[in-house]
N, C-alpha and C. Protein backbone atom coordinates (compact mmCIF):
# COMPACT_ATOMS: atom_id res chain seq x y z
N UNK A 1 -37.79 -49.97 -29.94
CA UNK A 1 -37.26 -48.65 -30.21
C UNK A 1 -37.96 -47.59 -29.36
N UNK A 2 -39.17 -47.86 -28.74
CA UNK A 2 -40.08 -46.53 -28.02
C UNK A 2 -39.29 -46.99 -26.96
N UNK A 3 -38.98 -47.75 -26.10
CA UNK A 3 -38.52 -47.57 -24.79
C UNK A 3 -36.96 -46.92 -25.05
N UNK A 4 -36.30 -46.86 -25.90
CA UNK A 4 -34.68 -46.49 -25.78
C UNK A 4 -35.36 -45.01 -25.51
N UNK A 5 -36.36 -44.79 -26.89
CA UNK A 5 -36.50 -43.20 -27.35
C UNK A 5 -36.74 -42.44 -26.44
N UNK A 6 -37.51 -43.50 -25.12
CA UNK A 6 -38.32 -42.64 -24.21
C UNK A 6 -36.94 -42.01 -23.26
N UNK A 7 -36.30 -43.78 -23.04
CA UNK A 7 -35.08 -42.97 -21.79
C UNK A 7 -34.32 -42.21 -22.76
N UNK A 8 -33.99 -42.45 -23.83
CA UNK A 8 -33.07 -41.03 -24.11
C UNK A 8 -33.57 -39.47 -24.00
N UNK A 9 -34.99 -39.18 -24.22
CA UNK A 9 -36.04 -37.78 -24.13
C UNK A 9 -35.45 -37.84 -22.54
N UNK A 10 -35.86 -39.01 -21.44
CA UNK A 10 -35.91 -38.18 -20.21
C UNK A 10 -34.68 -38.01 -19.75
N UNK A 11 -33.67 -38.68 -20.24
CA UNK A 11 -31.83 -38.68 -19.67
C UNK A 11 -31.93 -37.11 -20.39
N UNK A 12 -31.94 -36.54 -21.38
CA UNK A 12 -31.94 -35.09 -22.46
C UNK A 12 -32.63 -34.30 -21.32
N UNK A 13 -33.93 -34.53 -20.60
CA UNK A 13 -34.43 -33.43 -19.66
C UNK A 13 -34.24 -33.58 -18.17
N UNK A 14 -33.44 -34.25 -18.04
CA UNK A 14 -32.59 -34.68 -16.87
C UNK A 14 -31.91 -33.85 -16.87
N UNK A 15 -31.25 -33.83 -17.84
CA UNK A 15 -29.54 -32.76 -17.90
C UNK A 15 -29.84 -31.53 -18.03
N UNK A 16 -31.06 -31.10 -19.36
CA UNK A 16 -31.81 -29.88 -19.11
C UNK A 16 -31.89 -29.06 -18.27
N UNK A 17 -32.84 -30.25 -17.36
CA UNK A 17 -32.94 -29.52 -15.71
C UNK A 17 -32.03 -28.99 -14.37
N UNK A 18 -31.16 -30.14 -15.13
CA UNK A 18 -29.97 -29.76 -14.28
C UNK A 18 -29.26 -28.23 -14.09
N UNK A 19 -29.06 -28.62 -15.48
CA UNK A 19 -28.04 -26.94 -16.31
C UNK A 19 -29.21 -25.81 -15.57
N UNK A 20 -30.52 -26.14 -16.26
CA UNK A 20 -31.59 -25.23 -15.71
C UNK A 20 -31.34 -24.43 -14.24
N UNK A 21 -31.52 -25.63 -12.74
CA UNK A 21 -30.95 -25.29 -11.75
C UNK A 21 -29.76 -24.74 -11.76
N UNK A 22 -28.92 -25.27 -12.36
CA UNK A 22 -27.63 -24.65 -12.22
C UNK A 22 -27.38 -23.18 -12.28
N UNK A 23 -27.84 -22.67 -13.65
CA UNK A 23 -27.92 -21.31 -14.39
C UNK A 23 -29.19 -20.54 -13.31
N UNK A 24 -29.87 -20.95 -12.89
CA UNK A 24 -30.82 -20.58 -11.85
C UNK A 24 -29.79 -19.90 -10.69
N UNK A 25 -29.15 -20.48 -9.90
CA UNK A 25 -27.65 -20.94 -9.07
C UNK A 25 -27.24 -19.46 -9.24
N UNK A 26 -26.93 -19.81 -10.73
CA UNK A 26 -25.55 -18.80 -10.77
C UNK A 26 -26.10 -17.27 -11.09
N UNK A 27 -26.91 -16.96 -11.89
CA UNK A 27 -27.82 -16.05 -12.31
C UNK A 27 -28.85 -14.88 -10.84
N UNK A 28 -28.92 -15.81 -10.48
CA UNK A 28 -30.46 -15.16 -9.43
C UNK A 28 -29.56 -15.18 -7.98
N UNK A 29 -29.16 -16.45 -7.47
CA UNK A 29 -29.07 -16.73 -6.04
C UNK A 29 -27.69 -16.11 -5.90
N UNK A 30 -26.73 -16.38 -6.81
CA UNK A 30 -25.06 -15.72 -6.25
C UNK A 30 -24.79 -14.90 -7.35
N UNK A 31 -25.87 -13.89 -8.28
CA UNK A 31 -25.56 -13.06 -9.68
C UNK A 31 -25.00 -11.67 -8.95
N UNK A 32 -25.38 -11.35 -7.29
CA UNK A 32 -24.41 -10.26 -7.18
C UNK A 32 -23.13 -10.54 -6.95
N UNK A 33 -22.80 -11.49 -6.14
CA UNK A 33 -21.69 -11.94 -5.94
C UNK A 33 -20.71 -11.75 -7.31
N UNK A 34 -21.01 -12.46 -8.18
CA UNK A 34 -20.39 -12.70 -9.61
C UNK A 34 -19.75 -11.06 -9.96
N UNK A 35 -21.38 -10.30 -10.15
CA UNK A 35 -21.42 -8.36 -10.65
C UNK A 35 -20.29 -8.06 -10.46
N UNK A 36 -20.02 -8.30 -8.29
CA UNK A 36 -19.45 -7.46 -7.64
C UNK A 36 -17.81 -8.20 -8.06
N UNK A 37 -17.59 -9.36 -8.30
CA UNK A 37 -16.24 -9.61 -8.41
C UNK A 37 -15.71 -9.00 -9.90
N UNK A 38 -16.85 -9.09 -10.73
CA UNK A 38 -16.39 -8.81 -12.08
C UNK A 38 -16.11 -7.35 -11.66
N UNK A 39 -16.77 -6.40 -11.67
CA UNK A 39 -16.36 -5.00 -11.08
C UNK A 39 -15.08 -4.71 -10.20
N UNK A 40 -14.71 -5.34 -9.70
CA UNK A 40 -13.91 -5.10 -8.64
C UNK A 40 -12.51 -5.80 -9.65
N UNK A 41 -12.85 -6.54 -10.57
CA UNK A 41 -11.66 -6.83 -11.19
C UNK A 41 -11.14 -5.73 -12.80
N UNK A 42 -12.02 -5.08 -13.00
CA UNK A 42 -12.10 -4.41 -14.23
C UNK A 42 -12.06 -2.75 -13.45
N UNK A 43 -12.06 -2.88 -12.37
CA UNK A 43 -12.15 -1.37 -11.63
C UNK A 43 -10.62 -0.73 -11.57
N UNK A 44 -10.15 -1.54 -11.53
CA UNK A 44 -8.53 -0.89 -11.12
C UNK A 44 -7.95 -0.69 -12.59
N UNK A 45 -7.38 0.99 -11.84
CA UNK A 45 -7.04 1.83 -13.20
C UNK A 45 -5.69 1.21 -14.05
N UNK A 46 -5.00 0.46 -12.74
CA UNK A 46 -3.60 0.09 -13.82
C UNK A 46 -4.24 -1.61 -14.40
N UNK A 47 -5.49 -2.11 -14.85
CA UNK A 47 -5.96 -3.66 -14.54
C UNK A 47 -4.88 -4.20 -16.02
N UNK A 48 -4.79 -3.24 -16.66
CA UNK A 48 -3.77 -4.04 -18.56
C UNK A 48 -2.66 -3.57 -18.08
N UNK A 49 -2.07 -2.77 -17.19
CA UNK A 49 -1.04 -2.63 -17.35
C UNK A 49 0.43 -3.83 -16.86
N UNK A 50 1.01 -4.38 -17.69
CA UNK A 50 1.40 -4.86 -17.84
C UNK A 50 3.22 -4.85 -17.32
N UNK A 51 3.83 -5.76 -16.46
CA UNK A 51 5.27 -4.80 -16.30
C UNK A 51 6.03 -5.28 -17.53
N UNK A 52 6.42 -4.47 -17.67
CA UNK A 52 7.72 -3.93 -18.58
C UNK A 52 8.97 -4.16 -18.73
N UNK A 53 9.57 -4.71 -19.76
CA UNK A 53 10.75 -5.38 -18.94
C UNK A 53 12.05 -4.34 -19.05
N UNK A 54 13.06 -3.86 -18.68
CA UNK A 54 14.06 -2.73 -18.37
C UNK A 54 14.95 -2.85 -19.39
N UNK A 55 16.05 -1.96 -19.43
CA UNK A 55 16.52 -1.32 -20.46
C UNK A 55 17.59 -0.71 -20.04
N UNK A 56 18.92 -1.74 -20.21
CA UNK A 56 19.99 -1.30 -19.94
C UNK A 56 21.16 -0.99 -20.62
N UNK A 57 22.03 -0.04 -20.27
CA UNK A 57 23.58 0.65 -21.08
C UNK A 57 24.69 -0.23 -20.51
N UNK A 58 25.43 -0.84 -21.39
CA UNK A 58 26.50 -0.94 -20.95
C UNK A 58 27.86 -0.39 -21.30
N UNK A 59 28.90 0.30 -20.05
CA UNK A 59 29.96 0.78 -20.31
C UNK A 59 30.82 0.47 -20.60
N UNK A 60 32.13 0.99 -21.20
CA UNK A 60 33.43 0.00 -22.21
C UNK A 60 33.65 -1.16 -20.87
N UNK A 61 33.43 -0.59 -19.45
CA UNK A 61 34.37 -1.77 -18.99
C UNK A 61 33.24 -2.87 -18.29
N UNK A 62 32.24 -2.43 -19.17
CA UNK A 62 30.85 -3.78 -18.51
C UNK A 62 29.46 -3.56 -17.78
N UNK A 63 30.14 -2.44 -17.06
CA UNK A 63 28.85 -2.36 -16.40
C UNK A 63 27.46 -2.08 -16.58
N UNK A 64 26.42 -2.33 -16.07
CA UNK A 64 25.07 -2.34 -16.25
C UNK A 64 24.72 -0.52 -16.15
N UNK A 65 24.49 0.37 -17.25
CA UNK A 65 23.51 1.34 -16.61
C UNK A 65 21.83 1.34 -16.86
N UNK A 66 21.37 1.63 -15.77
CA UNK A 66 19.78 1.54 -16.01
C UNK A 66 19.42 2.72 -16.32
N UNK A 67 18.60 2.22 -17.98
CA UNK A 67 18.24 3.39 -19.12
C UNK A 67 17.01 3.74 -18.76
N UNK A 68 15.59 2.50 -18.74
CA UNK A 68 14.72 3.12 -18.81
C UNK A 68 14.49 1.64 -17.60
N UNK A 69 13.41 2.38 -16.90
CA UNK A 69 13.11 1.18 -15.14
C UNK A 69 11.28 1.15 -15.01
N UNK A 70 11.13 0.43 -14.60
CA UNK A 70 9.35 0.52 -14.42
C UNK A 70 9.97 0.93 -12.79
N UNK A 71 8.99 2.16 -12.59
CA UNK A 71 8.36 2.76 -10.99
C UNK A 71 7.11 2.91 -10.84
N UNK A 72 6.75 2.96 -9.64
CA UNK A 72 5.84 3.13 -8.93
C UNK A 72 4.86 4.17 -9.48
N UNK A 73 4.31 5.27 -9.50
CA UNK A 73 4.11 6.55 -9.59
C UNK A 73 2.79 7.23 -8.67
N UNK A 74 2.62 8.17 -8.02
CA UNK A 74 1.55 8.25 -7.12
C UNK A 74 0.51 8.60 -8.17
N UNK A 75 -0.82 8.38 -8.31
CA UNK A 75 -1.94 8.94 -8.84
C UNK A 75 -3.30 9.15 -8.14
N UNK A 76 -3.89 9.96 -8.45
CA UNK A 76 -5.03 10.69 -7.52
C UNK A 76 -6.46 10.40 -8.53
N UNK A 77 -7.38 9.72 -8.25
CA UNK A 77 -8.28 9.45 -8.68
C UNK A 77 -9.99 9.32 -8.18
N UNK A 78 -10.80 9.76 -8.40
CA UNK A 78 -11.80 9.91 -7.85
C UNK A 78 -12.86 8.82 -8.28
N UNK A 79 -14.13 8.23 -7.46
CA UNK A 79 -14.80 7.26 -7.90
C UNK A 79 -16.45 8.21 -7.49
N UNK A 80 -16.51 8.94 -8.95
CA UNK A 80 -17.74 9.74 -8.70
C UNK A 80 -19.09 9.20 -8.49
N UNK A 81 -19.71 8.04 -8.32
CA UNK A 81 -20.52 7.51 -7.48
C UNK A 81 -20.83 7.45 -6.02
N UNK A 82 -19.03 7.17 -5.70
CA UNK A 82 -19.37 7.66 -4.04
C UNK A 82 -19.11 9.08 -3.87
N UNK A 83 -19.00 10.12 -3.86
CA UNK A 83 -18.66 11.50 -3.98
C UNK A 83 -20.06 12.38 -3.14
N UNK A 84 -20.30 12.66 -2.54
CA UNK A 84 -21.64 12.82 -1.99
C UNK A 84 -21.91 14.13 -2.46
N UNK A 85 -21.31 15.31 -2.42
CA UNK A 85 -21.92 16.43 -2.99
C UNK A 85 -20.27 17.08 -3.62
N UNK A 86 -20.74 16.70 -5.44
CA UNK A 86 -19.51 17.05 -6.17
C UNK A 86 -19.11 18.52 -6.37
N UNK A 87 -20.40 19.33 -6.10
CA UNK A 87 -19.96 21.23 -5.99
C UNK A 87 -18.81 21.19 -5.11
N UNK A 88 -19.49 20.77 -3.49
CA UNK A 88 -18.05 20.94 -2.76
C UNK A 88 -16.52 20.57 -2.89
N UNK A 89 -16.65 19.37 -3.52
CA UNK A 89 -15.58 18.54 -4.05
C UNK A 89 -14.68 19.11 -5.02
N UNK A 90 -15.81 20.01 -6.21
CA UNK A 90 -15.03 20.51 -6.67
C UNK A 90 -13.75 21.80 -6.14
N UNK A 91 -14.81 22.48 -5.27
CA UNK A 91 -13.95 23.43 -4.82
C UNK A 91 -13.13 23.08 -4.27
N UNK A 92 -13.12 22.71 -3.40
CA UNK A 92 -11.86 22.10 -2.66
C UNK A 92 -10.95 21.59 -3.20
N UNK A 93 -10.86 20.85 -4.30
CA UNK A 93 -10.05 20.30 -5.29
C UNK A 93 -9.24 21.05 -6.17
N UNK A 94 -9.87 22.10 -7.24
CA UNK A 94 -9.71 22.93 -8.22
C UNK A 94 -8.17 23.31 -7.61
N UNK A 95 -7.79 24.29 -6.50
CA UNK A 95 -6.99 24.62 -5.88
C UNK A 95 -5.27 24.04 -6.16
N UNK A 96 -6.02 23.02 -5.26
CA UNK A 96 -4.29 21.82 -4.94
C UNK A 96 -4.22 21.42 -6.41
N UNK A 97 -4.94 21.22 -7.47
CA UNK A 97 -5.02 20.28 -8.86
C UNK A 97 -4.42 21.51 -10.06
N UNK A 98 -5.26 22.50 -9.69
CA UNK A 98 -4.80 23.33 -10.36
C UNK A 98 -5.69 23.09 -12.22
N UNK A 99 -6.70 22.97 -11.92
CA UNK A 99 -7.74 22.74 -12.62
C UNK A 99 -9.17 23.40 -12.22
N UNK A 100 -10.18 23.66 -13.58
CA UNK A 100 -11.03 24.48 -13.37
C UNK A 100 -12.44 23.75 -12.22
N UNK A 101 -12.88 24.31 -11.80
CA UNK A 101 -14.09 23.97 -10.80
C UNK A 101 -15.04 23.59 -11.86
N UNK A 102 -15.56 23.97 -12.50
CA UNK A 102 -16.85 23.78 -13.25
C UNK A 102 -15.83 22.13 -14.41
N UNK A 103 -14.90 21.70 -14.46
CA UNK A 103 -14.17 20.91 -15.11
C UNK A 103 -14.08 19.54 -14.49
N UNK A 104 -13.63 19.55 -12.79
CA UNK A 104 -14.00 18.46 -11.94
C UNK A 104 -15.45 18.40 -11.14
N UNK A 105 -16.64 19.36 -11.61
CA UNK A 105 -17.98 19.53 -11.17
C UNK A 105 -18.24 18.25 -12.14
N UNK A 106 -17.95 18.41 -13.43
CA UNK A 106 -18.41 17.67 -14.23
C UNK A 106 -17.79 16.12 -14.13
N UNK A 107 -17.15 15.82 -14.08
CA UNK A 107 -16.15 14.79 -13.85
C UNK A 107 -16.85 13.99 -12.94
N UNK A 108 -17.17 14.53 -11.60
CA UNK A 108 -17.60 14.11 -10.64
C UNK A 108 -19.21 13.52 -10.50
N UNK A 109 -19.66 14.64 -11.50
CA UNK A 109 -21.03 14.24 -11.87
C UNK A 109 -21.19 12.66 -12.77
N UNK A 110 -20.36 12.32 -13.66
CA UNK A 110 -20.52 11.56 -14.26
C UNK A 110 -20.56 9.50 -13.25
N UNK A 111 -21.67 9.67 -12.98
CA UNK A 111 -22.09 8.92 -11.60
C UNK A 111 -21.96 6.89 -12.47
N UNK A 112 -22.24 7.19 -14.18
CA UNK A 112 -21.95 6.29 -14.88
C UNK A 112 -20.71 5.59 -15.03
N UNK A 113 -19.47 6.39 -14.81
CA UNK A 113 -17.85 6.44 -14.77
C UNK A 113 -17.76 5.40 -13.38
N UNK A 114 -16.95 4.40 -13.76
CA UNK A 114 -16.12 3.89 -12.39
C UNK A 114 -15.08 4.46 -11.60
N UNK A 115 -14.17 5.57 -12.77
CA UNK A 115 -13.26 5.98 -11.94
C UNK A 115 -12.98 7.14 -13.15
N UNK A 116 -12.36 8.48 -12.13
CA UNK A 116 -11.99 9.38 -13.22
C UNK A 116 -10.44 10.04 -12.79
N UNK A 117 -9.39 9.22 -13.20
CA UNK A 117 -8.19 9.59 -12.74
C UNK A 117 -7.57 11.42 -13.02
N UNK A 118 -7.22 12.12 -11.71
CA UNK A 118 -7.65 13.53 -11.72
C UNK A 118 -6.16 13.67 -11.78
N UNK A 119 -5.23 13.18 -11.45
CA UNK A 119 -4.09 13.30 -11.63
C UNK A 119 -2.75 12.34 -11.49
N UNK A 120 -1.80 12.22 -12.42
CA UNK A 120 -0.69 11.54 -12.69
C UNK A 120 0.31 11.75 -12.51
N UNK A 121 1.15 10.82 -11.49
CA UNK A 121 2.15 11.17 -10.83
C UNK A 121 2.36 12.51 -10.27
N UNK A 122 1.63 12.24 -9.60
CA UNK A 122 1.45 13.71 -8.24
C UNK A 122 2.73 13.73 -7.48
N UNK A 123 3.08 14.63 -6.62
CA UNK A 123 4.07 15.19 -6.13
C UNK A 123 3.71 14.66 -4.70
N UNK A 124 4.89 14.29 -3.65
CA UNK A 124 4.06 14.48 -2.74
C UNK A 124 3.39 15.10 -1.83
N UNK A 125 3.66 16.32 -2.40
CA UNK A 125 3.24 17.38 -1.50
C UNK A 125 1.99 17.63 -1.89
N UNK A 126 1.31 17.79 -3.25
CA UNK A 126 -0.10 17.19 -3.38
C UNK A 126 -0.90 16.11 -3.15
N UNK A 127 -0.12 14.78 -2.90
CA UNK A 127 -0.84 13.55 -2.16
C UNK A 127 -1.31 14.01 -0.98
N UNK A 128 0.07 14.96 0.03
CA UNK A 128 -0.40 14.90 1.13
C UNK A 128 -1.51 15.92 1.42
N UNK A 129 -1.80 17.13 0.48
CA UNK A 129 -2.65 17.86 0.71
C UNK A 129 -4.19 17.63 0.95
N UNK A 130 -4.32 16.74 -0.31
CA UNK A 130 -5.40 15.86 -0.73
C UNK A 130 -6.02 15.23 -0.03
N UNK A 131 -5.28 13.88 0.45
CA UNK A 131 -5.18 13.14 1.46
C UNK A 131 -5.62 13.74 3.16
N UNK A 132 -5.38 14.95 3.25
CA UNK A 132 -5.59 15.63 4.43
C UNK A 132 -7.09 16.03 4.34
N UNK A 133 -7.44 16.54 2.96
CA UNK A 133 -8.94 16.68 2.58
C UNK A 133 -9.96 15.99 3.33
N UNK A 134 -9.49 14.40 3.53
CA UNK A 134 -10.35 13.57 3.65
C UNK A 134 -11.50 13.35 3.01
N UNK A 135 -11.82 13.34 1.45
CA UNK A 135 -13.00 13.55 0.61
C UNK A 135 -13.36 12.31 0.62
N UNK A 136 -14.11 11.95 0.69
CA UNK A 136 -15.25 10.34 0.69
C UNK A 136 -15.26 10.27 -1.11
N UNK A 137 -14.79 8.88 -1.96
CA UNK A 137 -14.31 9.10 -3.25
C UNK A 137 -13.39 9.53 -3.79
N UNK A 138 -12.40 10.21 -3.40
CA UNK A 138 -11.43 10.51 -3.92
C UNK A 138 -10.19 9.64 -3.43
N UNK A 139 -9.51 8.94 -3.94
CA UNK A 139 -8.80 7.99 -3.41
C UNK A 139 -7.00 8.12 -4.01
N UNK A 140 -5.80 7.66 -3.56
CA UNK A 140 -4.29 8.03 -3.65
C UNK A 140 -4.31 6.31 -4.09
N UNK A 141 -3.39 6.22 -4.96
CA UNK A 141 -2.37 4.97 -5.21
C UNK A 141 -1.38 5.11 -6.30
N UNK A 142 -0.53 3.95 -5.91
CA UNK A 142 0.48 4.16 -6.78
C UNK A 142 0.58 2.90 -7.97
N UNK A 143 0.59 3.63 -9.35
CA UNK A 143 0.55 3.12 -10.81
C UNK A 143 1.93 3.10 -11.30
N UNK A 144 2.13 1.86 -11.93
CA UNK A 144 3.19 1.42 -12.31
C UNK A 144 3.09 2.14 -13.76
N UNK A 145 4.62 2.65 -13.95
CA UNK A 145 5.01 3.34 -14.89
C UNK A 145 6.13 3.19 -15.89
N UNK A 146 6.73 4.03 -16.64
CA UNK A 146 8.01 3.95 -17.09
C UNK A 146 8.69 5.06 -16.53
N UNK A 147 9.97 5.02 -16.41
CA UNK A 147 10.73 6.10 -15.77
C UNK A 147 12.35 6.02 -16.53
N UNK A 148 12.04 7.16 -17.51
CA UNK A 148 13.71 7.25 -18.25
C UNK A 148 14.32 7.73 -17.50
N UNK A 149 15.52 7.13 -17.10
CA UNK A 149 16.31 7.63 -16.59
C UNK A 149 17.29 9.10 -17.58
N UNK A 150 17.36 9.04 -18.29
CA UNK A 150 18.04 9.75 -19.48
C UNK A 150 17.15 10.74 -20.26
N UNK A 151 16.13 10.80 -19.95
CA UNK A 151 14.75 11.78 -20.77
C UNK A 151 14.76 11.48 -21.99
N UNK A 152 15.49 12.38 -22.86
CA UNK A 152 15.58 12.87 -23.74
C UNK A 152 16.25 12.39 -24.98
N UNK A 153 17.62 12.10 -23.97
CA UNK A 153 19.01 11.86 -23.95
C UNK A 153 18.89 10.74 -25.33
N UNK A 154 17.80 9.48 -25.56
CA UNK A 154 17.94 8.76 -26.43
C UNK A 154 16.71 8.03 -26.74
N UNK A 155 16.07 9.24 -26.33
CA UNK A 155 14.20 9.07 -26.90
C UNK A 155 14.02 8.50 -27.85
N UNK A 156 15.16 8.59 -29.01
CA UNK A 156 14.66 7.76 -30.59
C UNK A 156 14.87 6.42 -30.68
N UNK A 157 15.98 5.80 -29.30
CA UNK A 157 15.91 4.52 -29.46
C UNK A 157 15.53 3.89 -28.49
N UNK A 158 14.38 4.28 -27.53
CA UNK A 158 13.66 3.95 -26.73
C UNK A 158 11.82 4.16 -26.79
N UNK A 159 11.64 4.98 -27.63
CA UNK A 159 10.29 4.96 -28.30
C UNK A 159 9.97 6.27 -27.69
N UNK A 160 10.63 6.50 -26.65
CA UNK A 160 9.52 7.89 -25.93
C UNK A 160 10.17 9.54 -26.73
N UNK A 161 8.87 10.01 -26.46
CA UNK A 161 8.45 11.17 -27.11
C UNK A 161 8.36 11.99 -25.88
């Protein structure tokens, strides 16, 4: 019985050691690698959003009308870590946004934040303003949305308010 007991203790710190190296591996030698993918996957503002499936009318003689559609939508968002000096940022911003300076001072400051989305479904005549800025951190993309075609028209049996 001492010789099984023994190889079973050293087969048990065999595997130990293994996992040991392993978690060594993954932890120390490639743990930024890992950080940076996990970040980069939890960073993006639309990451739950989910598509939607559409919502259509049909007329006495059949046809399809489209009620409510998932679009695109432009949004303007800033990543206040890279932002190099947020006073200026703000000013320059406040303007085209139409928001207070001392409001995106703060915003910008918050260096803890991954991302602080400054505006929703922008126009494009504010993308392009922005965009012309050239601000280091402040970044344009487009977020998938809902888009009633009808507004209003049958808000109670489509959920929107």
């Amino acid at each position: 019985m001492g010789i099984r007991f023994s190889i079973l203790i050293a087969g048990i710190l065999l595997v130990y050691t293994f996992l040991l190296f392993h978690l060594y591996g993954l932890q120390i030698v490639k743990g930024d690698y890992y950080l940076e993918r996990a970040g980069a996957e939890s960073f993006s503002p639309d990451f739950l959003n989910a598509n939607r499936g559409l919502i259509y009318f049909k007329d006495k003689n059949g046809n399809l009308f489209p009620a409510v559609l998932n679009k695109r939508f432009p949004t303007i968002y800033s990543v206040p870590k890279e932002i190099e000096d947020p006073s200026e940022a703000a000013n320059m911003l406040a303007a085209p946004l139409k928001r207070p300076v001392e409001e995106l001072k703060n915003l910008f400051l918050k260096t803890n934040d991954s991302y602080e989305i400054l505006a929703k479904k922008a126009g494009s005549d504010l993308i392009k303003e922005v965009a012309d800025m050239k601000i280091k951190g402040i970044y344009m993309r487009d977020v998938s949305g809902r888009f009633y075609q009808l507004a209003a028209a049958a808000s109670h049996i489509f959920g929107f308010v």
